[in-house]
C-alpha atoms as a PDB file:
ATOM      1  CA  UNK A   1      15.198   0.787 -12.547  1.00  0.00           C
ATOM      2  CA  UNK A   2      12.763   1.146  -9.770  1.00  0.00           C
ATOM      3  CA  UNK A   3      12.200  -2.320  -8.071  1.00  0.00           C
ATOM      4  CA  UNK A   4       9.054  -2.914  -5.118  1.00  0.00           C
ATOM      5  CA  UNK A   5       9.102  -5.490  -2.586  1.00  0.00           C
ATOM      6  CA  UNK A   6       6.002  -6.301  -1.092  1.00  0.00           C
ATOM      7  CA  UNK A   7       5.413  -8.475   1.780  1.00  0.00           C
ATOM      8  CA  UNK A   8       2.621  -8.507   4.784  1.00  0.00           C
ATOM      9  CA  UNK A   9      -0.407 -10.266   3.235  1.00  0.00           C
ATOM     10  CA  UNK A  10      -1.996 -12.949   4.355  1.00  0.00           C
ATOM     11  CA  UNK A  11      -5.394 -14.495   5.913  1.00  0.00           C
ATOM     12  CA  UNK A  12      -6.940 -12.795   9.018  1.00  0.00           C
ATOM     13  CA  UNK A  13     -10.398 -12.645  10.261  1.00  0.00           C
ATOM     14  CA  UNK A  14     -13.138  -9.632  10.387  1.00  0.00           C
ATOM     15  CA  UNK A  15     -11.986  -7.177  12.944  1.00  0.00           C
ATOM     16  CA  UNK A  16      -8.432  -8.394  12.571  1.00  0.00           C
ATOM     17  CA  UNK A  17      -5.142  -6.692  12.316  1.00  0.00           C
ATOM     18  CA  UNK A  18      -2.240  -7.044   9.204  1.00  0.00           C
ATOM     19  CA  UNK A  19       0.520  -4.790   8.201  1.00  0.00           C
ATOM     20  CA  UNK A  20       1.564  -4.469   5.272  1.00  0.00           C
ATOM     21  CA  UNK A  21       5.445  -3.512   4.114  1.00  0.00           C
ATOM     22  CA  UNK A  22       6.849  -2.160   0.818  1.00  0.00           C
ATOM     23  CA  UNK A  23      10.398  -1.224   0.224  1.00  0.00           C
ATOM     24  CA  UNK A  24      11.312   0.564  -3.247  1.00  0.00           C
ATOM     25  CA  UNK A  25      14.633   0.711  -4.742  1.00  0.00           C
ATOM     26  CA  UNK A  26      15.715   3.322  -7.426  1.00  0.00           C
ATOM     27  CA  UNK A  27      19.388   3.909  -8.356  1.00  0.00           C
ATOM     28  CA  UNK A  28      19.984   7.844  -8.541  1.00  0.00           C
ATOM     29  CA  UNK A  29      16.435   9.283  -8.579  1.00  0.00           C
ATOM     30  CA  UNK A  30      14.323  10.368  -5.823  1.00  0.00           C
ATOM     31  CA  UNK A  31      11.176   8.584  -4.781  1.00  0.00           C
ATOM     32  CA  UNK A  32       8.056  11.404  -3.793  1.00  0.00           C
ATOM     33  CA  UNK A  33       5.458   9.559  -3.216  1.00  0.00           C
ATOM     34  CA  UNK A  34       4.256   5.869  -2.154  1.00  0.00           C
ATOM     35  CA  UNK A  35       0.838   4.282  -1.406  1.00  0.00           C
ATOM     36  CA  UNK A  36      -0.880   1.213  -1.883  1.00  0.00           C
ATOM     37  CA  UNK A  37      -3.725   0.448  -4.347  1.00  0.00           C
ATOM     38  CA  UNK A  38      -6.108  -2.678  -4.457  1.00  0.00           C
ATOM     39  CA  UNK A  39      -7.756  -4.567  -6.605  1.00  0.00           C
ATOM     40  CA  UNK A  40     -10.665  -7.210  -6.077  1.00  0.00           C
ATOM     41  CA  UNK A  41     -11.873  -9.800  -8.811  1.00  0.00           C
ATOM     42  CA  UNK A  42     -14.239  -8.106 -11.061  1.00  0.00           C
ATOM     43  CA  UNK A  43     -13.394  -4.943  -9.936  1.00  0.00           C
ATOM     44  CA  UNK A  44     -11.006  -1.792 -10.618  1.00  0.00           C
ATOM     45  CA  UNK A  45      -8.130  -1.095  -9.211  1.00  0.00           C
ATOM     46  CA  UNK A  46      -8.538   1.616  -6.208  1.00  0.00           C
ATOM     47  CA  UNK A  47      -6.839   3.953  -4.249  1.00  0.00           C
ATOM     48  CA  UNK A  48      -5.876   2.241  -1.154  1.00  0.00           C
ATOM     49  CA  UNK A  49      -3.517   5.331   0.739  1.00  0.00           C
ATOM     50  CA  UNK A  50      -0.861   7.198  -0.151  1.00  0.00           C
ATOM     51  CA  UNK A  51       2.259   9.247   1.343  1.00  0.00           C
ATOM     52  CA  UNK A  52       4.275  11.726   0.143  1.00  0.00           C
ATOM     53  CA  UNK A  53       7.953  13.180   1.140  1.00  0.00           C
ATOM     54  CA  UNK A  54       5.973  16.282   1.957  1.00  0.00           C
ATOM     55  CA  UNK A  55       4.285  14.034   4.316  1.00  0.00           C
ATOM     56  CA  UNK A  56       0.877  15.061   3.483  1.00  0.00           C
ATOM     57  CA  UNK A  57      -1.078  11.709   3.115  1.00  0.00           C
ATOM     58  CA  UNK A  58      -4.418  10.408   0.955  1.00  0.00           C
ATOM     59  CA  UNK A  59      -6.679   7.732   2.052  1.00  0.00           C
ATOM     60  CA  UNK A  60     -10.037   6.106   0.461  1.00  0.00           C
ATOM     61  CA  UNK A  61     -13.153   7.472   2.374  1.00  0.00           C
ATOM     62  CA  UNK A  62     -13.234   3.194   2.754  1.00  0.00           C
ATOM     63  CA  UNK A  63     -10.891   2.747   4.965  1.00  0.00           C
ATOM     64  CA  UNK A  64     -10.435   6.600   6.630  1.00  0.00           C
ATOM     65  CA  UNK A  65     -10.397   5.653  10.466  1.00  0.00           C
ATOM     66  CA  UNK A  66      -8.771   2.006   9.866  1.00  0.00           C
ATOM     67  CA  UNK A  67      -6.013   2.083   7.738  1.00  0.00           C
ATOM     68  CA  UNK A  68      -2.629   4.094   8.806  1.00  0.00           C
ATOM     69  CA  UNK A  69       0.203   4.926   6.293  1.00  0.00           C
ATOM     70  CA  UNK A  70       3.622   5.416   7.225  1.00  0.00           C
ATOM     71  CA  UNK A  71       6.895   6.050   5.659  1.00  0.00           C
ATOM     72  CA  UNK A  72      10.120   4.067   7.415  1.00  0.00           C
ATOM     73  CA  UNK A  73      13.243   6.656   8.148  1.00  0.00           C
ATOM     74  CA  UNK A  74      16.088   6.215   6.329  1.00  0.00           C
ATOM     75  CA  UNK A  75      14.998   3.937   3.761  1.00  0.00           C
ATOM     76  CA  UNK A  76      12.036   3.925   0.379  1.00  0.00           C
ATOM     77  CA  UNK A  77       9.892   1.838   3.010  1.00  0.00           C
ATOM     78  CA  UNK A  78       6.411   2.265   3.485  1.00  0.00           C
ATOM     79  CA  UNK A  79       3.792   0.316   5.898  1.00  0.00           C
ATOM     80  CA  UNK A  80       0.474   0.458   5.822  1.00  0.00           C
ATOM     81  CA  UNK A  81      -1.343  -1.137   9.264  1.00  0.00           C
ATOM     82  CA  UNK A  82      -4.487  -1.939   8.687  1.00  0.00           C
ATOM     83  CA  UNK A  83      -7.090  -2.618  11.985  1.00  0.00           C
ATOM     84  CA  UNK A  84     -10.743  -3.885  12.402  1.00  0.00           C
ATOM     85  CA  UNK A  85     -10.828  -5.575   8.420  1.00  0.00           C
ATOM     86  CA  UNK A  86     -13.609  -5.831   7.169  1.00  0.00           C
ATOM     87  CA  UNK A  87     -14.345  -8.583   4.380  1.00  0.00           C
ATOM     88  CA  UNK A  88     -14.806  -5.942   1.561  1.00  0.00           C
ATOM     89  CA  UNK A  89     -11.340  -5.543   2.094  1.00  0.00           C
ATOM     90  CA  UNK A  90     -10.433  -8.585   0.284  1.00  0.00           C
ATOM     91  CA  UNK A  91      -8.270  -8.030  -2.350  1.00  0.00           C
ATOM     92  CA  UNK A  92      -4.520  -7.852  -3.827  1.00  0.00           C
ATOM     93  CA  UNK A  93      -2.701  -5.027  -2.526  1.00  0.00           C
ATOM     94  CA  UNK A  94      -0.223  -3.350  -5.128  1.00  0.00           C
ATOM     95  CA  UNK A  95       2.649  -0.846  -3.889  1.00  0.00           C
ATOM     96  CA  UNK A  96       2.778   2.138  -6.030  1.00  0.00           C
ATOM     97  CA  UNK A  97       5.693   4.525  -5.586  1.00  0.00           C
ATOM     98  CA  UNK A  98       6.038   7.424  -8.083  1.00  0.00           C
ATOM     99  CA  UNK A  99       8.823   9.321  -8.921  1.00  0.00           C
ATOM    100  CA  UNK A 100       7.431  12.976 -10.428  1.00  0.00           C
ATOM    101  CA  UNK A 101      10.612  12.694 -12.841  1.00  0.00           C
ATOM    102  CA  UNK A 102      10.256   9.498 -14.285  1.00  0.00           C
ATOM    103  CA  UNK A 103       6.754   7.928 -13.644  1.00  0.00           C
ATOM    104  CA  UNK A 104       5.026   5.472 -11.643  1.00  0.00           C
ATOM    105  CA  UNK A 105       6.062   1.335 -10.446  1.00  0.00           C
ATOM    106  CA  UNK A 106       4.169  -0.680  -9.567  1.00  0.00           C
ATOM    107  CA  UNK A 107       4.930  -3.886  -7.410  1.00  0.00           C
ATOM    108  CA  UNK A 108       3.598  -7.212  -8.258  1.00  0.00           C
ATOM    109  CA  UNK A 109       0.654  -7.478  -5.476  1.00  0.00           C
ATOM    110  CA  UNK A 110       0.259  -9.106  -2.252  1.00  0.00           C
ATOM    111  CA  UNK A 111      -2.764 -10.964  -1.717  1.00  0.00           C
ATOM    112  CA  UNK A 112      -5.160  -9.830   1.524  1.00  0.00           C
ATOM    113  CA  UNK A 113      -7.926 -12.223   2.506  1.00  0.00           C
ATOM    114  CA  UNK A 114     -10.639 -11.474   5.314  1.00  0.00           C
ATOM    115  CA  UNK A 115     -12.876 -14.061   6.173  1.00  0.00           C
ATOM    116  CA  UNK A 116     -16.517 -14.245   6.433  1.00  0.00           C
END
């Protein structure tokens, strides 16, 4: 089964810096695509980024210009750095990686706090 390890969250300021890390583990089928989703109290989970093995790559028109997706070589990693937060962006930050054979996982959150 397809296991997510999420790590990177934490407290920062406005106009501060985090990155955050996932690495996904599946046993003997491929992993084509990973992102990151979010989800605030009281509100829906949203589309944070996301990355394919194509490389093509899909971010929120909320953080376009801030946020930066990128897949580590050699292993199911996948960072997101995210510059100049904004308090809006408050919220716990799920890895998503999606396998177009067997479905979509989902790791357990990490929690990202801005200040204000």
């Amino acid at each position: 089964q397809v296991q997510l390890v999420e790590s990177g969250g934490g407290l920062v300021q406005p106009g501060g810096s985090l990155k955050l890390s996932c690495a996904a583990s599946s046993s003997i089928f491929s992993i084509d695509a990973m992102g990151w989703y979010r989800q605030a109290p009281g509100k829906q989970r949203e589309l944070v980024a996301m990355t394919t093995l194509r490389g093509t790559t899909n971010y929120a028109d909320s953080v376009k210009g801030r946020f930066t997706i990128s897949r580590a070589s050699a292993v199911n990693t996948v960072l997101l750095q995210m510059n100049s937060l904004k308090p809006e962006d408050t919220a716990v930050y799920y890895c998503k990686a999606v396998s177009y054979a067997r479905g979509a996982y989902w790791g357990k959150g990490t929690p990202v706090t801005v200040s204000s």
